[in-house]
N, C-alpha and C. Protein backbone atom coordinates (compact mmCIF):
# COMPACT_ATOMS: atom_id res chain seq x y z
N UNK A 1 -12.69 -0.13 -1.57
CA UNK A 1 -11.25 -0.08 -1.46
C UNK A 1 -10.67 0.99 -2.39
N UNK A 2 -11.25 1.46 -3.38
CA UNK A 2 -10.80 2.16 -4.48
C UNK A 2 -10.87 3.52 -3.98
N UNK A 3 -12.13 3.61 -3.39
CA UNK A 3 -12.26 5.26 -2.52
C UNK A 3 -11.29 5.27 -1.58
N UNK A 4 -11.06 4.56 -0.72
CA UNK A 4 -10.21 4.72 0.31
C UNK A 4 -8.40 4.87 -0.40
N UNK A 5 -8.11 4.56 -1.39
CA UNK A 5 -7.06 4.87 -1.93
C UNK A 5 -7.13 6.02 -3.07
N UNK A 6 -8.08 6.25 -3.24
CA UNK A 6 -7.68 7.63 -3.63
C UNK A 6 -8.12 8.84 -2.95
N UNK A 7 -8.83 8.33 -1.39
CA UNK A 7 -8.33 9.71 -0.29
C UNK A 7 -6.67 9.24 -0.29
N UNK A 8 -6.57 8.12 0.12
CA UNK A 8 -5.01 8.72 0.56
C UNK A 8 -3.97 8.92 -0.52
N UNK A 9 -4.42 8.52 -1.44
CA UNK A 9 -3.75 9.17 -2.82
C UNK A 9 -3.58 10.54 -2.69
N UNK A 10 -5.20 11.25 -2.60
CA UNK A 10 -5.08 12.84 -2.56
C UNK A 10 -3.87 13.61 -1.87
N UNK A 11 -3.99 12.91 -0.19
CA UNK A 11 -3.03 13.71 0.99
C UNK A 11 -1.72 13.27 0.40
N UNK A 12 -1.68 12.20 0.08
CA UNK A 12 -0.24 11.78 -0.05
C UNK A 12 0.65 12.30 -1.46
N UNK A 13 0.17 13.15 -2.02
CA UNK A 13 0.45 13.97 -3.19
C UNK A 13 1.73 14.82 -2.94
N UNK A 14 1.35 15.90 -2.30
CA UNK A 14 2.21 16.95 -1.50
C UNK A 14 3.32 16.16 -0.79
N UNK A 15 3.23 15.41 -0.18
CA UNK A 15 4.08 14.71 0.36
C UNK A 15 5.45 13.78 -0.56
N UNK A 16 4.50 13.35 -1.70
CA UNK A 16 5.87 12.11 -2.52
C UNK A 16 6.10 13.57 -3.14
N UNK A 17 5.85 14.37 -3.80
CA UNK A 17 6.15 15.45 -4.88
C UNK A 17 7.52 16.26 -4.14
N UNK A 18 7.11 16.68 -2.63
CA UNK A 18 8.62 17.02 -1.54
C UNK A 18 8.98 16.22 -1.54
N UNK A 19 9.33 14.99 -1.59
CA UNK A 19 10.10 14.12 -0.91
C UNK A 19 11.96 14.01 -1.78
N UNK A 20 12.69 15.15 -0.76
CA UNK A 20 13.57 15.36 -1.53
C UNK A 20 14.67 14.85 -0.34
N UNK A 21 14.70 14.54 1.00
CA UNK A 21 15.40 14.15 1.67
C UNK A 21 15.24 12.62 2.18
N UNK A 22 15.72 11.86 3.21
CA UNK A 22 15.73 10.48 3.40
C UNK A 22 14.13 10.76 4.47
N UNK A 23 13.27 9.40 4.58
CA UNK A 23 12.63 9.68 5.37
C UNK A 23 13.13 9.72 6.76
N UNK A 24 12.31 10.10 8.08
CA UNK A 24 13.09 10.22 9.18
C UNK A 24 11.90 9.77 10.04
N UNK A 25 12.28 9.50 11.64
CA UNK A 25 10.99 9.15 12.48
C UNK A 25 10.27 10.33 12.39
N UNK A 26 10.77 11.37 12.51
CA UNK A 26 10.07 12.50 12.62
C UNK A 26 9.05 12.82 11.67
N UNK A 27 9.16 12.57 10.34
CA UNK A 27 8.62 13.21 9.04
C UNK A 27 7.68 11.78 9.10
N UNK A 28 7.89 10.68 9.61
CA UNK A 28 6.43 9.46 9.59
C UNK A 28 6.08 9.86 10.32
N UNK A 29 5.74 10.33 11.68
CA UNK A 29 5.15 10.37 12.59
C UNK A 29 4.26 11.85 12.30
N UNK A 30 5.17 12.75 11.51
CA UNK A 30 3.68 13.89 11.21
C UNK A 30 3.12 13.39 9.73
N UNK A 31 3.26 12.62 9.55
CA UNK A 31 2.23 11.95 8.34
C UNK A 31 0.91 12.48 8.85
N UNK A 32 -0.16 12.60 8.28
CA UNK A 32 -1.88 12.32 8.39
C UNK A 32 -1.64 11.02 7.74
N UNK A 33 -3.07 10.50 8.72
CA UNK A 33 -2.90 9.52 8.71
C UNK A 33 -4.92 8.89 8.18
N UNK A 34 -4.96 8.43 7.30
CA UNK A 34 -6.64 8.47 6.80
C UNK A 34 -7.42 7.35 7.68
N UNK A 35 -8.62 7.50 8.17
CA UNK A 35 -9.16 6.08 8.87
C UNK A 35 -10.51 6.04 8.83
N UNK A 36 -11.26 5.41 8.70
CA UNK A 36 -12.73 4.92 9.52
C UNK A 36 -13.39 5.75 7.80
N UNK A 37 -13.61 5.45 6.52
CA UNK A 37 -14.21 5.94 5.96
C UNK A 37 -15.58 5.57 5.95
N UNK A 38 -16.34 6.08 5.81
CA UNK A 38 -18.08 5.56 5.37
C UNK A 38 -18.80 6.54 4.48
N UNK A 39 -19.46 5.78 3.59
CA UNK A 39 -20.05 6.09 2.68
C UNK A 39 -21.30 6.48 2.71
N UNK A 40 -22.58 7.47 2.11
CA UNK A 40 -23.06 7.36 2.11
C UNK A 40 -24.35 6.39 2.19
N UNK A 41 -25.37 6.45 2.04
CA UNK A 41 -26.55 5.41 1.48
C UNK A 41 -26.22 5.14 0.38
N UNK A 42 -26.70 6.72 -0.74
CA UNK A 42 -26.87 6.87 -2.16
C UNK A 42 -25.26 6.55 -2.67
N UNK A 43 -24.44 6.35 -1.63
CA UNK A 43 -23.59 6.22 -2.40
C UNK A 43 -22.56 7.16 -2.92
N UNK A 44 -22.93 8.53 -2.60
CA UNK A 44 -22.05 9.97 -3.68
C UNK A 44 -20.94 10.70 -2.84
N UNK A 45 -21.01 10.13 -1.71
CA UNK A 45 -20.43 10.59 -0.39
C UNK A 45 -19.32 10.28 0.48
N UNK A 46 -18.15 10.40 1.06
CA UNK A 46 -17.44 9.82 1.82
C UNK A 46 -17.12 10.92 2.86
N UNK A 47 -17.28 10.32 3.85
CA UNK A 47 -16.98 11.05 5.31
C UNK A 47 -15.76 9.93 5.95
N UNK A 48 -14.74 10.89 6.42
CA UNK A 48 -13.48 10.01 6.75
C UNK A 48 -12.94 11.13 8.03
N UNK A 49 -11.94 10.39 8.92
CA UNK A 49 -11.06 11.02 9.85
C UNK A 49 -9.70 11.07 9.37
N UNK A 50 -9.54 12.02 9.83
CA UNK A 50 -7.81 11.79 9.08
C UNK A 50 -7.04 12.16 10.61
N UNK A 51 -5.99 11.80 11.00
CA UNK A 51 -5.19 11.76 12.06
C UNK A 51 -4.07 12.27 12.18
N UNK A 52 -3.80 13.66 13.21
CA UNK A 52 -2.63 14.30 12.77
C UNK A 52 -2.24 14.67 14.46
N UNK A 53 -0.59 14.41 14.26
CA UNK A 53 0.22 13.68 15.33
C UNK A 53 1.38 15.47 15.39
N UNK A 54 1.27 15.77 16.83
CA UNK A 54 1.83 16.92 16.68
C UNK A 54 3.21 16.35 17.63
N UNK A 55 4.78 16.56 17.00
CA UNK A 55 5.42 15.65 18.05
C UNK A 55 6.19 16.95 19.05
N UNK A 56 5.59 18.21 19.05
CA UNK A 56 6.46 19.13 19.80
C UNK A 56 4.86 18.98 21.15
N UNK A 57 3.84 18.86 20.53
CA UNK A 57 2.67 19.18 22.01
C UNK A 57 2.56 17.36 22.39
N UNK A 58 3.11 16.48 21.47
CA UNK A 58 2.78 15.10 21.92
C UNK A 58 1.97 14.30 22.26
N UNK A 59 1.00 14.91 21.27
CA UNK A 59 -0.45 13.87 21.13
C UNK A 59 -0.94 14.40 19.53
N UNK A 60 -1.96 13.66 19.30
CA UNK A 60 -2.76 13.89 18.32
C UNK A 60 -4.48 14.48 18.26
N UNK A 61 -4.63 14.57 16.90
CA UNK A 61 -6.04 15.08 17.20
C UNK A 61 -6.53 14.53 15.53
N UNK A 62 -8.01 14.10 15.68
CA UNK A 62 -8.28 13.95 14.56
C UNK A 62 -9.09 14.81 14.07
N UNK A 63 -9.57 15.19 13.06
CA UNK A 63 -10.60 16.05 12.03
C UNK A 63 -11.43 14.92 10.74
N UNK A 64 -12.29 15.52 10.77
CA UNK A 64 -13.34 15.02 9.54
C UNK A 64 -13.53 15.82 8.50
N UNK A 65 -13.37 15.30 7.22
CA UNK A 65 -13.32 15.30 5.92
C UNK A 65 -14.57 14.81 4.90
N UNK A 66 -15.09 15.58 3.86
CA UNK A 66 -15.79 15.32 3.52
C UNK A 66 -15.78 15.17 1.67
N UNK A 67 -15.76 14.05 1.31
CA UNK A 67 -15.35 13.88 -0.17
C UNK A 67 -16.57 13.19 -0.99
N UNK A 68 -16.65 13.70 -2.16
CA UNK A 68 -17.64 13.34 -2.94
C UNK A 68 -16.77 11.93 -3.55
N UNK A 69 -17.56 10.84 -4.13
CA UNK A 69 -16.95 9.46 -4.67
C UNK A 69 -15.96 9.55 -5.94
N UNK A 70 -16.71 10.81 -6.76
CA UNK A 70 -15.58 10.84 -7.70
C UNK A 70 -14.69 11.38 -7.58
N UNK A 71 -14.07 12.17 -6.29
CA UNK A 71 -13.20 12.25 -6.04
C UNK A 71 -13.01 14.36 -6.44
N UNK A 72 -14.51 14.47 -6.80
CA UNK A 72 -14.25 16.22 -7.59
C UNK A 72 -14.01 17.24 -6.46
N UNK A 73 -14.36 16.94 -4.93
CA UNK A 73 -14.10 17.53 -4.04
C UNK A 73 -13.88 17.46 -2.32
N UNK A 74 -12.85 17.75 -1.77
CA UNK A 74 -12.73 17.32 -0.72
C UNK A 74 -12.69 18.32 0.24
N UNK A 75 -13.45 18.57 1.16
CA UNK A 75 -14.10 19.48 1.94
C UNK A 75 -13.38 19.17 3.73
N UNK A 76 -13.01 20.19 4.28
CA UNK A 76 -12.49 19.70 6.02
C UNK A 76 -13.85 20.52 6.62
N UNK A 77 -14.45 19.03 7.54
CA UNK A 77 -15.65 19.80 7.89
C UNK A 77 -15.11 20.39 9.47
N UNK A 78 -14.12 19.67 10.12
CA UNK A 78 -13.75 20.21 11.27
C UNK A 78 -12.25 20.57 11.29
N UNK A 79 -12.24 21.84 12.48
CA UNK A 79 -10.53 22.36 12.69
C UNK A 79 -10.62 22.63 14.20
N UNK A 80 -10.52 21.74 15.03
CA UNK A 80 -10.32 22.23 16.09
C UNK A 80 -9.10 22.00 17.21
N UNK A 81 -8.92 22.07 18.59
CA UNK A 81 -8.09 21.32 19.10
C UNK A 81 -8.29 20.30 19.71
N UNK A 82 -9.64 19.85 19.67
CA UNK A 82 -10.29 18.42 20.00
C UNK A 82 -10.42 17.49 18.98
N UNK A 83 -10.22 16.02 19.24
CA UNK A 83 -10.65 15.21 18.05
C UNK A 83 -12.19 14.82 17.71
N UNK A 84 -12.31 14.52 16.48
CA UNK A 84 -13.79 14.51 16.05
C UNK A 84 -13.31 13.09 15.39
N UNK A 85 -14.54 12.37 15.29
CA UNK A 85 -14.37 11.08 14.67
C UNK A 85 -15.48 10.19 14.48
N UNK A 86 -15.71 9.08 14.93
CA UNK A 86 -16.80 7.78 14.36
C UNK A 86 -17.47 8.92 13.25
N UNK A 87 -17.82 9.40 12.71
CA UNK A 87 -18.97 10.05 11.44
C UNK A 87 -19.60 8.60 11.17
N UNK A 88 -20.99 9.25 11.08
CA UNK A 88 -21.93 8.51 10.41
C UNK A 88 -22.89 9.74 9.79
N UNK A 89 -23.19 9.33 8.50
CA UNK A 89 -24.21 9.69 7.85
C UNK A 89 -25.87 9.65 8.05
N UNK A 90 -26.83 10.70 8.54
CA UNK A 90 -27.92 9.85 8.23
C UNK A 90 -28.87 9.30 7.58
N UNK A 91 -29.98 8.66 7.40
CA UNK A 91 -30.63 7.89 6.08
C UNK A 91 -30.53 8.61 4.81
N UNK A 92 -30.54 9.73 4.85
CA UNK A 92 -31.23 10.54 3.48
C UNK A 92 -29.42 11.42 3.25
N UNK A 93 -28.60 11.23 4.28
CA UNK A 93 -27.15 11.81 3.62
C UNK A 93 -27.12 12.99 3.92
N UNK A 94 -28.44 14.03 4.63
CA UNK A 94 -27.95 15.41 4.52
C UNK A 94 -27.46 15.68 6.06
N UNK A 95 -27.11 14.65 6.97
CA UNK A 95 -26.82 15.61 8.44
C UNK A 95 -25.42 14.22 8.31
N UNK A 96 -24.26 14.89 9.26
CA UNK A 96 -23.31 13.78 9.82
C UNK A 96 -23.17 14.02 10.83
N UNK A 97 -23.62 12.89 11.83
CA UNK A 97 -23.38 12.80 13.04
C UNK A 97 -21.78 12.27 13.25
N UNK A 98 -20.83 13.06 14.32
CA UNK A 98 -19.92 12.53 14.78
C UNK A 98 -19.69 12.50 16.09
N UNK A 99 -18.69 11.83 16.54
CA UNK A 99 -18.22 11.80 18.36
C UNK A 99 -17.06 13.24 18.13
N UNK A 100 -17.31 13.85 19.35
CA UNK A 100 -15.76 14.63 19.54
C UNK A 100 -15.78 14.62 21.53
C-alpha cells in the first residue's frame, strides 16, 4: 500500500503545486489515473499502468511505468496511441510481459 501511494504521490505533485483555480469536470477527467501495480519477485521493482483520458478525441489510453521501490526512479516504458496494460514481471525480473 505504501508503494502504491507514493506512485501516486509522485504524479500528483505537479498537479496540487498548480492547483490555483476551482477544480472542474474537465481538469478530473484529464487526471492520470494509477492502476494494476505489481511488484517484482525480489521485490526492487514496480511496474504499473497509469490511465490518461483525452476529452477532445474521447477515449483513453493507458501506458506502463516502471519504478524502482524506493522510489529513486520512475521510468515510462511505453508512448503510444494504443493502450498497454496487465504487466507482469518474469521469475528472475529482467523481461515484462504486457497486453496492448
Amino acid at each position: 500500500m505504501k508503494k502504491l501511494f507514493l506512485v501516486a504521490s509522485i504524479f500528483m505533485m505537479p498537479i496540487i503545486s498548480n492547483c490555483q483555480n476551482n477544480l472542474t469536470i474537465e481538469s478530473l477527467i484529464g487526471l492520470k489515473r494509477i492502476s494494476k501495480p505489481v511488484s517484482s519477485a525480489d521485490a526492487s521493482k514496480i511496474v504499473f499502468d497509469v490511465n490518461e483520458v483525452s476529452i477532445q478525441e474521447n477515449k483513453g489510453t493507458k501506458d506502463l511505468y516502471l519504478m524502482s521501490t524506493n522510489g529513486s526512479s520512475v521510468v515510462r516504458l511505453t508512448d503510444t496511441k494504443f493502450s498497454e496494460f496487465a504487466a507482469r514481471f518474469n521469475k528472475d525480473a529482467s523481461q515484462i510481459y504486457f497486453l496492448s
